[in-house]
Protein backbone atom coordinates (compact mmCIF):
# COMPACT_ATOMS: atom_id res chain seq x y z
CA UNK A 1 131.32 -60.97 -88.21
CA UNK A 2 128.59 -61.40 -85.38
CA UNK A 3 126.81 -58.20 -86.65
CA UNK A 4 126.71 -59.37 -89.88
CA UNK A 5 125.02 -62.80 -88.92
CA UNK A 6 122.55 -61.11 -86.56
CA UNK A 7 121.97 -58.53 -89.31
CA UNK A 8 121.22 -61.42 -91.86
CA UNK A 9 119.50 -63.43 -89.54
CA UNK A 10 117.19 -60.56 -88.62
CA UNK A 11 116.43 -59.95 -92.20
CA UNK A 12 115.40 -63.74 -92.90
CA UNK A 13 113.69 -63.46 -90.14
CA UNK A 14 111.61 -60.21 -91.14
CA UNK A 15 111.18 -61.85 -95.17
CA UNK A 16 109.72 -65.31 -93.89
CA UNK A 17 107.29 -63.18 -91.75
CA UNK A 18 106.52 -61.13 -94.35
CA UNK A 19 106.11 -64.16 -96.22
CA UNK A 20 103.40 -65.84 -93.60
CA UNK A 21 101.50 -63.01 -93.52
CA UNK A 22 101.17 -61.76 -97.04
CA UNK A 23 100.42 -65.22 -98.33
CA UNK A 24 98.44 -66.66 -95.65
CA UNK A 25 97.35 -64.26 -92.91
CA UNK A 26 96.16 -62.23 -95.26
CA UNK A 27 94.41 -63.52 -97.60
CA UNK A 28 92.67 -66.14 -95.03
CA UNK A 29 91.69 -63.14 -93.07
CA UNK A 30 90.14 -61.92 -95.93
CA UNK A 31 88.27 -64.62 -97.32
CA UNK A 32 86.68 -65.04 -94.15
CA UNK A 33 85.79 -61.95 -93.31
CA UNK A 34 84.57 -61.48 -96.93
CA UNK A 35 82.53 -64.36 -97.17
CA UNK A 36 81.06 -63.51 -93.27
CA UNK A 37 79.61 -60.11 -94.95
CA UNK A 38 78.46 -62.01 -97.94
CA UNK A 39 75.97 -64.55 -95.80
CA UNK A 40 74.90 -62.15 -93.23
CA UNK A 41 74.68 -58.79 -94.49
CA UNK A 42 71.37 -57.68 -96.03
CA UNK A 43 71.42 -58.70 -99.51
CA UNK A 44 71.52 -55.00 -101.24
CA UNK A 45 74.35 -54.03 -98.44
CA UNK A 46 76.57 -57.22 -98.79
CA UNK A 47 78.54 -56.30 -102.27
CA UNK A 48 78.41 -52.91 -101.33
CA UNK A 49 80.37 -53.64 -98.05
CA UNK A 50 82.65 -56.67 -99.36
CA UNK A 51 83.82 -53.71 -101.99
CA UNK A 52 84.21 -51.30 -98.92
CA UNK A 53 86.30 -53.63 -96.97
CA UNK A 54 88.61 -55.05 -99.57
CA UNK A 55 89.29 -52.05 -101.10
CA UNK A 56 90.08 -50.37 -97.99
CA UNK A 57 92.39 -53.75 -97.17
CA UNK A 58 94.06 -52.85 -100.07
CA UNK A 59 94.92 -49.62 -99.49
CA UNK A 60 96.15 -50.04 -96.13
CA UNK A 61 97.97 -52.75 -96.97
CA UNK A 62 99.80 -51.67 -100.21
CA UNK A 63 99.69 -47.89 -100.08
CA UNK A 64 99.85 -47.08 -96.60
CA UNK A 65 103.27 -45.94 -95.51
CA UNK A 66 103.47 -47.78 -92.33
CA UNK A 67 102.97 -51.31 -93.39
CA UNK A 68 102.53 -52.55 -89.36
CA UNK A 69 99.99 -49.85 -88.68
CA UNK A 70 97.89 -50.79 -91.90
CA UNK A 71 98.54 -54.30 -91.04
CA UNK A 72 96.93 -53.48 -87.92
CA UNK A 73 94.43 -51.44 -88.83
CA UNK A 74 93.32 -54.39 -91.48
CA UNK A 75 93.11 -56.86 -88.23
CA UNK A 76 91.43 -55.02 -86.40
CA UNK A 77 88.70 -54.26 -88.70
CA UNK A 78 88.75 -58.35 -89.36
CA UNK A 79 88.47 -59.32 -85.99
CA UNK A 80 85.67 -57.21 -85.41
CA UNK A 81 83.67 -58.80 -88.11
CA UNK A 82 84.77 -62.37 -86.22
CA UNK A 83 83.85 -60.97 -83.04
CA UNK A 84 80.25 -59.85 -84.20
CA UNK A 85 79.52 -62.76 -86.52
CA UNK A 86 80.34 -65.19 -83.22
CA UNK A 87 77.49 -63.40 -81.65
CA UNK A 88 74.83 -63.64 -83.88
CA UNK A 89 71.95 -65.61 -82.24
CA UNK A 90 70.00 -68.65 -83.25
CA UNK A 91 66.11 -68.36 -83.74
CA UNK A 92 63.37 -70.26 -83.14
CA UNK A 93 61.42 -67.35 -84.70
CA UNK A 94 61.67 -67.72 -88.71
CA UNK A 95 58.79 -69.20 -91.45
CA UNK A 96 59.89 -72.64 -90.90
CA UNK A 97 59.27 -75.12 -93.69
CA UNK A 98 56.36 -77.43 -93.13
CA UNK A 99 58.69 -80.77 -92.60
CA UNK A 100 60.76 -78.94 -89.87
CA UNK A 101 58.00 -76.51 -87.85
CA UNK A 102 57.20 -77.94 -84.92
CA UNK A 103 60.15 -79.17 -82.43
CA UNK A 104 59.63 -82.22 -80.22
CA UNK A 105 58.93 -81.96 -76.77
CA UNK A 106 60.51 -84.95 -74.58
CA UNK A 107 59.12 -85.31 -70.78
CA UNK A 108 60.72 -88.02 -68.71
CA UNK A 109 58.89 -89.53 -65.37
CA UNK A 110 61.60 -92.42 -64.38
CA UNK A 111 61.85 -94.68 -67.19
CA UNK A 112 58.87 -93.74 -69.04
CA UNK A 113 59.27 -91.23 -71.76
CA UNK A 114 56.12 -88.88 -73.41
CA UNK A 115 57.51 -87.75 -76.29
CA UNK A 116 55.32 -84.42 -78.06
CA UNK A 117 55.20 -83.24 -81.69
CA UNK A 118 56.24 -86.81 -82.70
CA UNK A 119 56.62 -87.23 -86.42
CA UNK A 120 54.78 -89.29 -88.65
CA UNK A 121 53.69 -88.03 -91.99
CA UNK A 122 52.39 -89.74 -94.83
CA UNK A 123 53.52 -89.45 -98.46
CA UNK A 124 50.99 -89.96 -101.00
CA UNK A 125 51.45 -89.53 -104.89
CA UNK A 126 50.86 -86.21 -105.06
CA UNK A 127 51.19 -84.58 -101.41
CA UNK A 128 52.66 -85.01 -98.06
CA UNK A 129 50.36 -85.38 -95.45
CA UNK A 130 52.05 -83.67 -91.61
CA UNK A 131 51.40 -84.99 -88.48
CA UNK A 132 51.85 -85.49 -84.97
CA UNK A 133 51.05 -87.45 -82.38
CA UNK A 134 52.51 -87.81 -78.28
CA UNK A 135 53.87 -91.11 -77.83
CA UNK A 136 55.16 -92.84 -75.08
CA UNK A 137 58.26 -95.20 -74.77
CA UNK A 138 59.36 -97.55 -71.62
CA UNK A 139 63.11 -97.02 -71.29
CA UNK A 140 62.56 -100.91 -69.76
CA UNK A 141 61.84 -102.32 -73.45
CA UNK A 142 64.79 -100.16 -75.14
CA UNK A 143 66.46 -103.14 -76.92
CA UNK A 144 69.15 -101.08 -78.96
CA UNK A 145 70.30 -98.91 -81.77
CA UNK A 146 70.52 -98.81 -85.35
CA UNK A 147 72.88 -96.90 -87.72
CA UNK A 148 70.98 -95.94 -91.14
CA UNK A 149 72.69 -94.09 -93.91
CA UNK A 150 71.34 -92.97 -97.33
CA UNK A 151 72.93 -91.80 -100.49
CA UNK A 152 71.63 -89.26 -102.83
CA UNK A 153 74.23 -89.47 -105.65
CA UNK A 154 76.73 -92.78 -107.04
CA UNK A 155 79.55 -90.97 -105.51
CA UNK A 156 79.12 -91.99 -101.97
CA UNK A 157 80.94 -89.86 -100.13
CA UNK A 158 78.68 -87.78 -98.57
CA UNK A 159 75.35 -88.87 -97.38
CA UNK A 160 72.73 -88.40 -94.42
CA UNK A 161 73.11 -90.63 -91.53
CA UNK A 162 70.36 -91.19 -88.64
CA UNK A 163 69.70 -93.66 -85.60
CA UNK A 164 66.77 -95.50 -84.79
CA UNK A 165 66.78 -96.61 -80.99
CA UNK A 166 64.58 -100.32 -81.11
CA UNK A 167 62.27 -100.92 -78.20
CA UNK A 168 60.24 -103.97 -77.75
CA UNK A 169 56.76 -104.95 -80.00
CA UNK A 170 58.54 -103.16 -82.85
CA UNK A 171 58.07 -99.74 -81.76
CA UNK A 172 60.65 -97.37 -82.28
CA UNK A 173 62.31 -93.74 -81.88
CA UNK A 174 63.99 -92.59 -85.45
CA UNK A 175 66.21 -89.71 -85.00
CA UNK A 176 67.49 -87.00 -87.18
CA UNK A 177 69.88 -84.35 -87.20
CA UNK A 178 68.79 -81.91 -89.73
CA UNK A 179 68.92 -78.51 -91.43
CA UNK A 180 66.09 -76.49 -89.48
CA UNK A 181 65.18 -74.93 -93.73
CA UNK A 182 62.97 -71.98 -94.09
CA UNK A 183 60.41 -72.12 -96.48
CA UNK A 184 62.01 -72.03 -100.15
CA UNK A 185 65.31 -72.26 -98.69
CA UNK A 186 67.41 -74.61 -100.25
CA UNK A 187 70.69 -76.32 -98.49
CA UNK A 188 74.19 -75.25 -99.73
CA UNK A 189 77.10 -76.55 -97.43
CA UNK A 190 78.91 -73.62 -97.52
CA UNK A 191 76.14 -71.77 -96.33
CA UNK A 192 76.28 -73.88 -93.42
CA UNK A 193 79.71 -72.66 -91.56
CA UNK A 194 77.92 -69.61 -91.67
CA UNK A 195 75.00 -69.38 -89.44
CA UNK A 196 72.35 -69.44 -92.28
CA UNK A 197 70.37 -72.43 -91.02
CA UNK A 198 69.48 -73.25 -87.70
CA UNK A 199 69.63 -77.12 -86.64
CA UNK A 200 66.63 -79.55 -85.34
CA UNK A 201 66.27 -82.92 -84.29
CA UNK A 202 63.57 -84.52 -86.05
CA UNK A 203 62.44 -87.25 -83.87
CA UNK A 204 59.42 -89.72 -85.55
CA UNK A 205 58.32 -93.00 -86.64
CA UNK A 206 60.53 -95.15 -89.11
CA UNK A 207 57.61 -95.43 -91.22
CA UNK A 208 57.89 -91.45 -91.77
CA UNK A 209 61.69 -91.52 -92.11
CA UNK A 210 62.60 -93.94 -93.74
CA UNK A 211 60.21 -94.17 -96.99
CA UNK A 212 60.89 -90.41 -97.01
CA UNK A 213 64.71 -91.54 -98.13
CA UNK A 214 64.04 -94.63 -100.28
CA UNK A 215 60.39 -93.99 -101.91
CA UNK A 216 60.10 -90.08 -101.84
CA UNK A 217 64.10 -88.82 -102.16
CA UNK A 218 64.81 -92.47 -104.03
CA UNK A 219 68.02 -92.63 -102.12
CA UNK A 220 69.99 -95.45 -101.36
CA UNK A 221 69.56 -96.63 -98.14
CA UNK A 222 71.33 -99.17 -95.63
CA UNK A 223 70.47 -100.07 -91.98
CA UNK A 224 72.82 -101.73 -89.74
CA UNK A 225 72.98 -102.70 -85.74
CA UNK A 226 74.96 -101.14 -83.94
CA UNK A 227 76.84 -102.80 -81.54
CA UNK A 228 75.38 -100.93 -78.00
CA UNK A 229 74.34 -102.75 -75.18
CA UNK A 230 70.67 -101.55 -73.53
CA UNK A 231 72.52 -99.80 -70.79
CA UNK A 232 74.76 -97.80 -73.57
CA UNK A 233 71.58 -97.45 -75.96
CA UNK A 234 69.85 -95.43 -73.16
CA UNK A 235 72.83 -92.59 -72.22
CA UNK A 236 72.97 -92.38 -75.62
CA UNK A 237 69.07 -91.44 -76.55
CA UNK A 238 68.33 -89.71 -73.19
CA UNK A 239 72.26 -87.54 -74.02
CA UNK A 240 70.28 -86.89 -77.73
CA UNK A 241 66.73 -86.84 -76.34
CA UNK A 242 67.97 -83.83 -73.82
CA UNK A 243 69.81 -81.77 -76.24
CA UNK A 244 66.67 -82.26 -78.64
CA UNK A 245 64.61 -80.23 -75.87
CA UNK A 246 66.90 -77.64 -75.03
CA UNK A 247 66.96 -76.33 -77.99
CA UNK A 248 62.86 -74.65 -76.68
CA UNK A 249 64.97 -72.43 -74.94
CA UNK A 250 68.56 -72.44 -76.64
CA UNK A 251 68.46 -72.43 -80.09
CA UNK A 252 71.39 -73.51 -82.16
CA UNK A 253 72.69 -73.16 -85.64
CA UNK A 254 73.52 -76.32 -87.87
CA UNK A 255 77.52 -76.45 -88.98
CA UNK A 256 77.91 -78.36 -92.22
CA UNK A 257 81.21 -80.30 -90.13
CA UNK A 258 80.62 -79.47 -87.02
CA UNK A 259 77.39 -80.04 -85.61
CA UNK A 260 75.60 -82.15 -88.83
CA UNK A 261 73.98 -85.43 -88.91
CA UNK A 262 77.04 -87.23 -88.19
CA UNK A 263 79.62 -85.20 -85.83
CA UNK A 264 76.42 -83.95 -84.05
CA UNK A 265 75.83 -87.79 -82.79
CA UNK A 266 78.98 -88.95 -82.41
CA UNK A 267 79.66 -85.85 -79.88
CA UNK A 268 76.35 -87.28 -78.35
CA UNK A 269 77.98 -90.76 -78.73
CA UNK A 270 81.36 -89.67 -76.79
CA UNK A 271 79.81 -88.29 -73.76
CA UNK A 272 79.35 -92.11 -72.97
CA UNK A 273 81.74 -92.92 -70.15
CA UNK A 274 84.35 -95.24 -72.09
CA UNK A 275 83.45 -94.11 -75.34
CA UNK A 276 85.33 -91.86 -77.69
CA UNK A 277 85.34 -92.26 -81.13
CA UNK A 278 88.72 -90.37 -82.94
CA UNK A 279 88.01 -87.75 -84.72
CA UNK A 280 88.62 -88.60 -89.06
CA UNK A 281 88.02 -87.71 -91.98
CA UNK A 282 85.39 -90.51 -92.69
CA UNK A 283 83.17 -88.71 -89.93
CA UNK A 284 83.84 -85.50 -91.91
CA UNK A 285 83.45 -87.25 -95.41
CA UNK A 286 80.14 -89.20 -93.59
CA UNK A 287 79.50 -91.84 -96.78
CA UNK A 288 82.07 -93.98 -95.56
CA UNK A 289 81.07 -93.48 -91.78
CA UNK A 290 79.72 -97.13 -92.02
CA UNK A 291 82.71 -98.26 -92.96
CA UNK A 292 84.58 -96.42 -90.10
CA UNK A 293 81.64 -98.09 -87.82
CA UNK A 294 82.93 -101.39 -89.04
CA UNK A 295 86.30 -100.59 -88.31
CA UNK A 296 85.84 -99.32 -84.98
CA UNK A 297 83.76 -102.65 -84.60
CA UNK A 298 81.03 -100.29 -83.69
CA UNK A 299 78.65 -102.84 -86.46
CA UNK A 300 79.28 -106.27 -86.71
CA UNK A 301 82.33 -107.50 -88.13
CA UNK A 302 81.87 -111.55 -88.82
CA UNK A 303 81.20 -110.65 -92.23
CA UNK A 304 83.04 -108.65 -95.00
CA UNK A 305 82.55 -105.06 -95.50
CA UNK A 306 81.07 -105.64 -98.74
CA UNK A 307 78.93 -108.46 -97.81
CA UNK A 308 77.10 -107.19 -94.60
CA UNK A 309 76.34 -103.48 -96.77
CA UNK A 310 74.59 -105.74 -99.58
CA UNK A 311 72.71 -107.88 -96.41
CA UNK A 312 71.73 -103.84 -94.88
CA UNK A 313 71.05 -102.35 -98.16
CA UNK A 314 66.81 -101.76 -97.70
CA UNK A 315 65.57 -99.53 -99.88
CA UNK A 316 64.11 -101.91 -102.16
CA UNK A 317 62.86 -104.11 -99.55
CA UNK A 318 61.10 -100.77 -97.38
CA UNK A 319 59.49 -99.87 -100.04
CA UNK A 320 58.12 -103.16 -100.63
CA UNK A 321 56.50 -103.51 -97.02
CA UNK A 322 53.29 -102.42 -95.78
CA UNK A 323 53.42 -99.11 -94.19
CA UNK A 324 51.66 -100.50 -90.89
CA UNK A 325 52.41 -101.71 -86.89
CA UNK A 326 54.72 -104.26 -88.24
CA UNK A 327 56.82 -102.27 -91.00
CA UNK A 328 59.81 -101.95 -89.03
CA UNK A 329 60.13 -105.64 -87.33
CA UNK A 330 59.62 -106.82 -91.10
CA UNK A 331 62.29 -104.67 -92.11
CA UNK A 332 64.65 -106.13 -89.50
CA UNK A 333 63.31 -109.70 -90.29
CA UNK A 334 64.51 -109.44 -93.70
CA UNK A 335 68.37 -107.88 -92.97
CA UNK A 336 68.86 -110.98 -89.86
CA UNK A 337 68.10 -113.17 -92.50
CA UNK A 338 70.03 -112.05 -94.92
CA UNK A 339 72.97 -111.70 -92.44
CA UNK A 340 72.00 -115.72 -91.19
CA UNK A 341 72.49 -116.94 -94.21
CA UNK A 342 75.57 -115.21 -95.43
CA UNK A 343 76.80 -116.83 -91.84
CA UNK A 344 75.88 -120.04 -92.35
CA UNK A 345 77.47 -120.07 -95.86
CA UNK A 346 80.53 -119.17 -94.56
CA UNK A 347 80.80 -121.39 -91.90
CA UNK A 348 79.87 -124.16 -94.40
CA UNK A 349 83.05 -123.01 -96.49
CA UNK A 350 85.36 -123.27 -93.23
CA UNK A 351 83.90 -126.39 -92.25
CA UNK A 352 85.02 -127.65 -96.08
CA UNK A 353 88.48 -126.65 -95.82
């Protein structure tokens, strides 16, 4: 009776793992490995060898006699596309698009920072106008950080989030995690997990990046304090500031979850003694990373969700304001207002109770 349960239990055994690996080992291993050949093969080799290698799958799989030796023949072949696709280097070296050519260079003496290539263009009706200047920042007059985020469609569940660090007389360091595009490339998230683009910190003026959102893209866009101390503010830009310049020497690809505009700076964000945000899906699904700010009290919470995104919600009001020295403590003005008066309205309606 023994041998009969071991043999049965043997043979469950051998159908559930032939059950794992025919309908998930398998075809995972091949999707992957399919769609690695599709992005980085040369485009008149990639159908060529995604025919090769599935068709050769197949028959090793499903006509070979030995099932375990195709099997492992198959992985092999698999893993050896993983193992050269994790080698593939980043470049500094391509025909970068004009918005994304030059990289900032950040030099630090003490607390006073020079930073190179900063960005400021200028969009007029009809063309963009690129520059850069060197500008230089006292870590002294940091005052804090702001958390902007900007939609492109009504859905809202995906956007592009940014930080602007505030330093004293209204000047301030805007700071973007971006797709490093080629000219005439276009963005496709997929392409992303792939090594197609290579990443860059664009690091300018808030009179560059933000009307580039609300008046050139016509996205929505929403600005709200963060709740960092000075002391926090500066690990955080210097942790951000340093990676920005590495990349001179180390180049790195953009990851469409796990190195983009948001996971890149809350990883930045968590190497803050005391600080470590949980990884969720509302980092990964970034339009509602304001809201998981708010719940992480990481923006201020004395008002409503809903109420404190219509006081931050700027587009309108950027676009309205002069593009001069005073654009961004205008811009500021308006949202403390906003937020003063929604808090004196409610404290009016407690005191009435």
């Amino acid at each position: 009776m023994k041998i009969i349960d071991n043999i049965t239990s043997k043979r469950a055994f051998f159908r559930i793992s032939l059950f794992a690996i025919c309908g998930f080992y398998v075809p995972v291993l091949a999707t992957l490995s399919s769609l690695i050949i599709h992005f980085t093969f040369h485009e008149y080799l990639r159908l060529i060898a995604i025919f090769a290698y599935l068709i050769g799958s197949l028959i090793l799989l499903l006509l070979s006699k030995r099932f375990r030796k195709g099997l492992a023949i198959f992985s092999g072949i698999s893993f050896l596309l993983l193992l050269w696709f994790s080698f593939i280097p980043a470049s500094n070296d391509r025909n970068w698009d004009a918005e994304v050519a030059k990289l900032p260079i950040i030099e630090r003496y003490d607390n006073l920072l020079t930073i190179k290539n900063f960005r400021h263009f200028k969009y007029l009706e009809n063309k963009v106008e690129a520059h850069y200047k060197d500008r230089q920042f006292n870590l002294d007059e940091l005052l804090g950080t702001d958390l902007l985020i900007s939609y492109w469609d009504n859905y809202r569940t995906i956007s592009h989030t940014f930080l602007s660090f505030r330093f004293k007389n209204g000047q301030n360091i805007a700071i973007s995690l971006e797709v490093r595009k080629e000219e005439g490339e276009s963005y496709h998230p997929l392409k992303g997990m792939f090594k197609q683009y290579e990443l860059i910190y664009v690091i300018g003026d808030e009179r560059d990046l933000i009307p580039l959102r609300t008046k050139v893209r016509k996205e929505q866009t929403f600005l709200y304090p963060i709740n960092l101390n000075k002391e926090h503010s500066k690990l955080f830009l210097l942790d951000i500031l340093k990676a920005a310049n590495s990349l001179h020497e180390k180049p790195q690809f953009y990851h469409s979850i796990g190195r983009n505009c948001t996971t890149g700076m809350v990883n930045h964000l968590n190497t803050i003694r005391d600080f470590q945000i949980p990884t969720s899906k509302k980092i990964i699904l970034n339009g509602i990373s304001d809201y998981y700010a708010y719940q992480l009290e990481g923006i201020p919470t004395d008002l409503p969700f809903d109420i404190l995104k219509r006081c931050c919600y700027i587009s309108e009001t950027a676009n309205a304001i002069e593009l001069d020295e005073n654009f961004s403590s205008q811009l500021r003005q308006v949202i403390y207002n906003r937020l003063a008066k929604e808090r004196t309205k409610r404290q009016g309606t407690k005191l009435s109770q």
